[in-house]
Protein backbone atom coordinates (compact mmCIF):
# COMPACT_ATOMS: atom_id res chain seq x y z
CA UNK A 1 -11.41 21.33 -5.00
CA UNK A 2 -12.48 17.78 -4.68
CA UNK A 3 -16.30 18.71 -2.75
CA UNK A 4 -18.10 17.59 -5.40
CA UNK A 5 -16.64 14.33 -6.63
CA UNK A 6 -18.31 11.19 -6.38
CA UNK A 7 -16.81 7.80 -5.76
CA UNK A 8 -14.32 5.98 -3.25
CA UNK A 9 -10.61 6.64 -3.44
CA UNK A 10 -8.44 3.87 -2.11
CA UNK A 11 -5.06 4.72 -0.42
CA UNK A 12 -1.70 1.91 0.28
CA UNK A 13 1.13 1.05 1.68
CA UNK A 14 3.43 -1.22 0.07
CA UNK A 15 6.25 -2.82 0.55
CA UNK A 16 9.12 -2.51 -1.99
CA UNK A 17 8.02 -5.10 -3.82
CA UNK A 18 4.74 -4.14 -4.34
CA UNK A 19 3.13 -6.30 -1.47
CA UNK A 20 -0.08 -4.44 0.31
CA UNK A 21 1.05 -3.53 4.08
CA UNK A 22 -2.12 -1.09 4.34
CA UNK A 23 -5.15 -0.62 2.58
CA UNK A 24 -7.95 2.23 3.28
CA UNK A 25 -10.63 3.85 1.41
CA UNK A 26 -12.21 7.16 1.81
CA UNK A 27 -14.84 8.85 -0.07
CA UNK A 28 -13.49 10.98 -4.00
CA UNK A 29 -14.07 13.84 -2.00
CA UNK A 30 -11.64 13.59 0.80
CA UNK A 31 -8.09 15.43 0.08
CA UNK A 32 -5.59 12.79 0.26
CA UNK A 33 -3.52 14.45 3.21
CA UNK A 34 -6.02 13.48 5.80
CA UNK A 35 -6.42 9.53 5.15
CA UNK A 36 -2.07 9.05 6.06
CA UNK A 37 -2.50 8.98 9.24
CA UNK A 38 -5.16 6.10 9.58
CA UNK A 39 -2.87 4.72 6.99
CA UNK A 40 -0.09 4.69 8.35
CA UNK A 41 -1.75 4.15 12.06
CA UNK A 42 -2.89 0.54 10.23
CA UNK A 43 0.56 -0.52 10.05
CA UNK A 44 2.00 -2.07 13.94
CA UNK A 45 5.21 0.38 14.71
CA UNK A 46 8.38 -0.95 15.24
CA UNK A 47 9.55 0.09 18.74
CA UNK A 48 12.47 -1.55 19.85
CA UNK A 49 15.74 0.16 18.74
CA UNK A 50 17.72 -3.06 17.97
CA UNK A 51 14.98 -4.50 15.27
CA UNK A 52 15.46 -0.78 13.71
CA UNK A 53 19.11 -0.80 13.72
CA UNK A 54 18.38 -4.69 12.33
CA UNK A 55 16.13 -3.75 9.35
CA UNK A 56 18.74 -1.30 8.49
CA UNK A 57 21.47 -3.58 7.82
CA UNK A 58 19.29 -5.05 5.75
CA UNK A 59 18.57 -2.57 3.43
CA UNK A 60 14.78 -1.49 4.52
CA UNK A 61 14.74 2.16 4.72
CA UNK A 62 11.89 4.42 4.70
CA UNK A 63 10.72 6.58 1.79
CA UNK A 64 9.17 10.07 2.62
CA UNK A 65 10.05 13.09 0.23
CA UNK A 66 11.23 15.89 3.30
CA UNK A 67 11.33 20.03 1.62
CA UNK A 68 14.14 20.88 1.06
CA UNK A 69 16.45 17.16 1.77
CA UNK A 70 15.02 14.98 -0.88
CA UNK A 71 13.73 15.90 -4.57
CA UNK A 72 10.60 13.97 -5.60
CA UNK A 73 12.01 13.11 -8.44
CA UNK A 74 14.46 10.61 -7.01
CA UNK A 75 11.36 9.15 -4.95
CA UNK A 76 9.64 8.45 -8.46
CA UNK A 77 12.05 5.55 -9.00
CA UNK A 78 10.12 3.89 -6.52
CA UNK A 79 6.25 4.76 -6.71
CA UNK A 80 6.33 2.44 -9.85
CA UNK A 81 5.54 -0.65 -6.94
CA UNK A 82 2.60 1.24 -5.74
CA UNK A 83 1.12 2.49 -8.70
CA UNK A 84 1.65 -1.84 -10.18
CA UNK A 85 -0.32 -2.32 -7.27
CA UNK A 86 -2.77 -0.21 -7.51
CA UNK A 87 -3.16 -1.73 -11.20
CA UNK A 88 -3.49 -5.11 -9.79
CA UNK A 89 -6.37 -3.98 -7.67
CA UNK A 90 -7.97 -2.42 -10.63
CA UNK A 91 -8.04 -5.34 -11.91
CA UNK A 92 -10.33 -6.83 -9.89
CA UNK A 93 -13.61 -6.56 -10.81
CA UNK A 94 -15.45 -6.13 -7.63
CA UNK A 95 -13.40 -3.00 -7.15
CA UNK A 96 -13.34 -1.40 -10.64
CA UNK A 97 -16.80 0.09 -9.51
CA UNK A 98 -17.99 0.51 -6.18
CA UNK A 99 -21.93 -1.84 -5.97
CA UNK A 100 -21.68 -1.71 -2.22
CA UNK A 101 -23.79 0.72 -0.26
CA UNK A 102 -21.66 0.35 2.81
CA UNK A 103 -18.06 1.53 3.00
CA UNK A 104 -17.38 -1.53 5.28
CA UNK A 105 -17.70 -3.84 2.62
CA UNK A 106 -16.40 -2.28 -0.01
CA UNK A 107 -13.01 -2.09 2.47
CA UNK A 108 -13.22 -5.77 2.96
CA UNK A 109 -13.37 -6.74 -0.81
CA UNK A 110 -10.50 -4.47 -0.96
CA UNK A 111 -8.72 -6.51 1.87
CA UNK A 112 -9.67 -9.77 0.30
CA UNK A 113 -8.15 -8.13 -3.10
CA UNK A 114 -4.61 -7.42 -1.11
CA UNK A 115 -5.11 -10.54 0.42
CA UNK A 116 -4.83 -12.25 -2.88
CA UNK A 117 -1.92 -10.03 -4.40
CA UNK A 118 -0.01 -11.07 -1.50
CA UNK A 119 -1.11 -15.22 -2.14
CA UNK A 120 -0.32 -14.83 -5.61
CA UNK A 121 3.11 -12.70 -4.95
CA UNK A 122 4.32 -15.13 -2.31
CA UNK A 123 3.14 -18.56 -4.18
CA UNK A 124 5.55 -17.71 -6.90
CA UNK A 125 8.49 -16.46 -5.11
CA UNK A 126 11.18 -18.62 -4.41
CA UNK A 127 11.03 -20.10 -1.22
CA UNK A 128 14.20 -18.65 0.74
CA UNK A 129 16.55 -21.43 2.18
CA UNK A 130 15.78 -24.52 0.32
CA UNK A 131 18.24 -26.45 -0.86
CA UNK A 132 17.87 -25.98 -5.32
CA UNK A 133 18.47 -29.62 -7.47
């Protein structure tokens, strides 16, 4: 039982590469099962059929362990991105412990935090479509 913890928890969606899609925090004593669907609710849906059928040819599939269809062993190949992530967060040091009072600004420092993963991520990544010398 978590009751009794103190503390924030903070829960995200990457991308493959390890890119923050959705960030949330919740108190250490909330069971991780009930913060997926404001999670996931954070993240705009995809509702036209043809931009599914289109992110499939590429390649972007999604990755949720099912009983019974899908061992969670061959989804551990891929929480490596998140758990990097979550490392990068760590390492900032407004977020390694929680000084704010009110969970509204200790989820915008964490937004700020993704915000610069994804600056730093994208600055160094090679810009798709240029012409190389």
């Amino acid at each position: 039982m978590d009751r009794g913890k103190y503390g924030s928890k903070i829960y995200l969606i990457t991308e493959r590469s390890g890119l923050p899609i959705s960030v949330g925090i919740s108190g250490a004593n909330l069971h991780d099962s009930q913060a997926l669907i404001p999670l996931v609710s954070g993240i705009p849906p995809i509702r036209s059929n043809h931009l599914r059928r289109w992110l499939r040819l590429r390649g972007i599939t999604h990755r949720i362990a099912r009983k019974g269809i899908e061992s969670s062993q061959r989804l551990g190949r891929h929480r490596w991105t998140v758990e990097r992530t979550m490392a990068w967060l760590a390492g900032c040091r407004r977020l390694h412990r929680r000084y704010e009072r009110k969970a509204e600004h200790f989820l915008a420092f964490t937004s700020i935090a993704c915000t610069l993963i994804c600056y730093r991520r994208l600055r160094t990544a090679p810009c798709i479509g240029t012409a190389e010398p």
